[in-house]
C-alpha atoms as a PDB file:
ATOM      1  CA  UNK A   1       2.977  -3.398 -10.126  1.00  0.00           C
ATOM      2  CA  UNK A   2       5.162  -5.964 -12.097  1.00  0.00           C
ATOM      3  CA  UNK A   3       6.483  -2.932 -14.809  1.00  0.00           C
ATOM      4  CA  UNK A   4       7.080  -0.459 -11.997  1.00  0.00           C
ATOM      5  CA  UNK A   5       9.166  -3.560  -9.712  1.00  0.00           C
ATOM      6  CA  UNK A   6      10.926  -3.956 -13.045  1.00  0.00           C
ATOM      7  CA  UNK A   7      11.142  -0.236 -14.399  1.00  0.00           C
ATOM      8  CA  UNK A   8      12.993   0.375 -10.283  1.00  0.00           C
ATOM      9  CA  UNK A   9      15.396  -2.146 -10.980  1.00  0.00           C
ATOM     10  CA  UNK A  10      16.579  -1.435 -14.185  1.00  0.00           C
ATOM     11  CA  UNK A  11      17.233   2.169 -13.436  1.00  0.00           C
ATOM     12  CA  UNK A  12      19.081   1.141  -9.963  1.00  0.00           C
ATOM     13  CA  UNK A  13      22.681   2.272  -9.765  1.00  0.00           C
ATOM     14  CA  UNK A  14      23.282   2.064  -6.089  1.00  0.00           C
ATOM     15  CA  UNK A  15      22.484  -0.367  -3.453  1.00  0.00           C
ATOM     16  CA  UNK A  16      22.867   0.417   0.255  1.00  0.00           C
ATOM     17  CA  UNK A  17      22.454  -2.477   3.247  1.00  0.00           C
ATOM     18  CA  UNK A  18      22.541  -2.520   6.826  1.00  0.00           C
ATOM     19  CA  UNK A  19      24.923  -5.065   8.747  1.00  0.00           C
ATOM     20  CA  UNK A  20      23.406  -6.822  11.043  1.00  0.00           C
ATOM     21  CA  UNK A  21      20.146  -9.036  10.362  1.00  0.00           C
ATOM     22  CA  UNK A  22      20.759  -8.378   6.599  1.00  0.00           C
ATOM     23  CA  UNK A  23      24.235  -9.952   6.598  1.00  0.00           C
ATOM     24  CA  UNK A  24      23.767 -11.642   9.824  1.00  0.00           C
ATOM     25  CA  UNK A  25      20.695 -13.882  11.300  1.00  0.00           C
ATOM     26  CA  UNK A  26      20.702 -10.934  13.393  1.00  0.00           C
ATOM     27  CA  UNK A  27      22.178 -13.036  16.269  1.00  0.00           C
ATOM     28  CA  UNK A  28      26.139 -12.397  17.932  1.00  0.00           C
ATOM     29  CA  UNK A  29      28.419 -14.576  19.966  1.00  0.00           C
ATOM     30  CA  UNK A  30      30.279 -12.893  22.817  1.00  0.00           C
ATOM     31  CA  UNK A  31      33.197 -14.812  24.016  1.00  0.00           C
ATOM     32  CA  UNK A  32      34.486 -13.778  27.949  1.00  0.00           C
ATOM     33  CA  UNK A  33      37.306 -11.301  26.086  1.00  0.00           C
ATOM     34  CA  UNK A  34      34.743  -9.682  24.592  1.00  0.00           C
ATOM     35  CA  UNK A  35      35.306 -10.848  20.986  1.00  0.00           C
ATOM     36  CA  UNK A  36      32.089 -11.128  18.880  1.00  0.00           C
ATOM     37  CA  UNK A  37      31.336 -13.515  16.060  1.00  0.00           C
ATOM     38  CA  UNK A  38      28.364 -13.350  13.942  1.00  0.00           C
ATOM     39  CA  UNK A  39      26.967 -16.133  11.200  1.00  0.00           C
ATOM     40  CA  UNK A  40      26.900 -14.780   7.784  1.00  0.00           C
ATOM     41  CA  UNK A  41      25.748 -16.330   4.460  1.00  0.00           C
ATOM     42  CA  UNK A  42      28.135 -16.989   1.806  1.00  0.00           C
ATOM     43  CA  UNK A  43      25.522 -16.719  -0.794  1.00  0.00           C
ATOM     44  CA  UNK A  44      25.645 -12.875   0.024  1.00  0.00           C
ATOM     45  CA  UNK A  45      28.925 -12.618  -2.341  1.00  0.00           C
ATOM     46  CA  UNK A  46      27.100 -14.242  -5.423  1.00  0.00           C
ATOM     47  CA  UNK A  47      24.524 -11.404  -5.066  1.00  0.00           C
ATOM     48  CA  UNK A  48      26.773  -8.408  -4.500  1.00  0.00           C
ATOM     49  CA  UNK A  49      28.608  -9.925  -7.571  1.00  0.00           C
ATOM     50  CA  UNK A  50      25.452 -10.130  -9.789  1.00  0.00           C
ATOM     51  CA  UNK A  51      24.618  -6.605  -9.068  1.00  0.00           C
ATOM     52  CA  UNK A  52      28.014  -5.228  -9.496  1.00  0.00           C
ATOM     53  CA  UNK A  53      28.081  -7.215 -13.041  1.00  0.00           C
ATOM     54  CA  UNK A  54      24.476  -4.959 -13.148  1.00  0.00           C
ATOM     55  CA  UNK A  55      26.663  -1.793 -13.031  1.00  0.00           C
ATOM     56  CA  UNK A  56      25.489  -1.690  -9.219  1.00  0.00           C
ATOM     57  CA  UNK A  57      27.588  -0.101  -6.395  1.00  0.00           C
ATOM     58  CA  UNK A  58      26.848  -1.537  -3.220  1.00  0.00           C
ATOM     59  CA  UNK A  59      27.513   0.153   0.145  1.00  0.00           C
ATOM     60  CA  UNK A  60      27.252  -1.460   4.478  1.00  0.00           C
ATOM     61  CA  UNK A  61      26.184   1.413   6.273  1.00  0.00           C
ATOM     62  CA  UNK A  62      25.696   0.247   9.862  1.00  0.00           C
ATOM     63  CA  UNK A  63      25.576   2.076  12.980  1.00  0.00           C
ATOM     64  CA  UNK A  64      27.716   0.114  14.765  1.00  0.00           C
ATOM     65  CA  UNK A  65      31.481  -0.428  15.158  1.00  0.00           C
ATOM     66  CA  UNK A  66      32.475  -3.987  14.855  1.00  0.00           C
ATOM     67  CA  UNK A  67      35.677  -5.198  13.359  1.00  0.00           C
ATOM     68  CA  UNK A  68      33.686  -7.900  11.811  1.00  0.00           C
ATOM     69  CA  UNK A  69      31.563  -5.904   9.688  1.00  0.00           C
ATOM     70  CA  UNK A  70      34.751  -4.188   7.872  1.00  0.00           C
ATOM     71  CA  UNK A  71      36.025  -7.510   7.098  1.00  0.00           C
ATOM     72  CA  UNK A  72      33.016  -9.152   6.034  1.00  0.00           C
ATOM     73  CA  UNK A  73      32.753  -6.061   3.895  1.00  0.00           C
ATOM     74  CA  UNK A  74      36.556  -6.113   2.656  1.00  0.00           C
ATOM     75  CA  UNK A  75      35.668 -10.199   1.384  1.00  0.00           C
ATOM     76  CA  UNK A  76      32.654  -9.563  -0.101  1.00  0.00           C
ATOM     77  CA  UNK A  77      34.785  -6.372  -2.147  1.00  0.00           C
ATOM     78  CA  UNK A  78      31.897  -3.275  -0.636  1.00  0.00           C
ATOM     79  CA  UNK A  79      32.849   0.099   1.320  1.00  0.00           C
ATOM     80  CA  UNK A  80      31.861  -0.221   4.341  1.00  0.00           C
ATOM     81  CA  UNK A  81      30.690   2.901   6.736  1.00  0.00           C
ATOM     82  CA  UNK A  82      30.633   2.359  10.544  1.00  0.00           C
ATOM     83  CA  UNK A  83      29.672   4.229  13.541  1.00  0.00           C
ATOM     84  CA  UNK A  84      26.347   5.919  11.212  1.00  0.00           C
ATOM     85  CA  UNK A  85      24.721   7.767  13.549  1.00  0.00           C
ATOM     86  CA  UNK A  86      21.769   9.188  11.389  1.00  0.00           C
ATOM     87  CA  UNK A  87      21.992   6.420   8.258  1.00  0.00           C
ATOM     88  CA  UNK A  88      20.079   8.517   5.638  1.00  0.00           C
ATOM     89  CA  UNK A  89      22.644  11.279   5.596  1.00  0.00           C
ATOM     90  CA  UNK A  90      25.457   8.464   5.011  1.00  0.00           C
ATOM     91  CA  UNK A  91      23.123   7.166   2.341  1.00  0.00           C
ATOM     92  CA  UNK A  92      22.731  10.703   0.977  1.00  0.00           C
ATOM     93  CA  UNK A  93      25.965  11.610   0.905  1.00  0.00           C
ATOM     94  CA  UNK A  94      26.739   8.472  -0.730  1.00  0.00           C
ATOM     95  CA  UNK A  95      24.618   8.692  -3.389  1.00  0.00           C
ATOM     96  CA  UNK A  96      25.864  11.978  -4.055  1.00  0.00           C
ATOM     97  CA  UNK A  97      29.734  10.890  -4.051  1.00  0.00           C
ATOM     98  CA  UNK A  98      28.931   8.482  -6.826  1.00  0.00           C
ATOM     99  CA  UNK A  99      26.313  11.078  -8.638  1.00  0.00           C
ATOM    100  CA  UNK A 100      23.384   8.644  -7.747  1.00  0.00           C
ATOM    101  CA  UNK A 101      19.845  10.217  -7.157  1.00  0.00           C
ATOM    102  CA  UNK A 102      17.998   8.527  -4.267  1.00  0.00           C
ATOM    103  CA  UNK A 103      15.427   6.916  -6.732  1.00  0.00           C
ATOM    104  CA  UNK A 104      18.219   5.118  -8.165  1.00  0.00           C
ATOM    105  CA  UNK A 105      19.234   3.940  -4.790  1.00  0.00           C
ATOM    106  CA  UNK A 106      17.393   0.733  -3.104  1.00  0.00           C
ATOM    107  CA  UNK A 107      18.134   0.678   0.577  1.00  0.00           C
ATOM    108  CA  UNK A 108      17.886  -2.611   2.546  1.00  0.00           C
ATOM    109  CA  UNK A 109      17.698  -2.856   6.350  1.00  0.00           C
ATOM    110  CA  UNK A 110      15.894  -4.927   8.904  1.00  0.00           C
ATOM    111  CA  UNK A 111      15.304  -2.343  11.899  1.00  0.00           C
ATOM    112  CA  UNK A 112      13.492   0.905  13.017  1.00  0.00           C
ATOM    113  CA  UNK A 113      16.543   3.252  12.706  1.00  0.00           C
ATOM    114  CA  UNK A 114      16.757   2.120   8.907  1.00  0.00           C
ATOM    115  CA  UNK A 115      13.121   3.215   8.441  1.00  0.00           C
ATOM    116  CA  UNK A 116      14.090   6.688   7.392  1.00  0.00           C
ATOM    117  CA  UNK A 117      16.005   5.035   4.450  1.00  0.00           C
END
């Protein structure tokens, strides 16, 4: 099981992530205008920078549309795709706009409409 964990990552080229409750504790503030805020972990750029040093692309596809997200995504220097309604064609079609095969894409997400990926 160790050579195969290790064969997958060495032939990885693209990594995609959900937003929330993989960049977030999954938890949001909601002030009385409306305004959101969401805890993040600054850790999260050391690991987007090790990968991308690993010849990694990284990619937020989330289906919702929060400003936050964007500029989370803008500081941590990954696209960012909102508003996904069906996630695995954004990863598909993202994969295929960097000429990435979905075995050499690791998806990470944290709810049921990020099983299909």
């Amino acid at each position: 099981m160790v050579d195969d964990l290790t064969q997958a990552l060495r032939s990885l080229r693209l990594a995609v992530f959900d937003f929330d409750g993989v960049f977030t504790d999954n938890r949001v503030w909601v002030s009385e205008r409306g305004e959101e805020w969401v805890a993040c972990c600054r850790a999260d750029g050391l690991g987007l920078r090790r990968l991308a040093q690993a010849g990694v692309a990284c990619v937020i596809v989330t289906s919702e549309e929060v400003p936050v997200a964007s500029v989370r995504a803008r500081k941590l220097g990954v696209e960012c795709v909102q508003g996904a309604t069906d996630k695995l064609v954004v990863v598909e079609e993202q994969a295929a706009r960097r000429g990435v095969s979905l075995e050499e894409t690791a998806y990470v997400g944290n709810d049921v409409n990020d099983a299909d990926c």
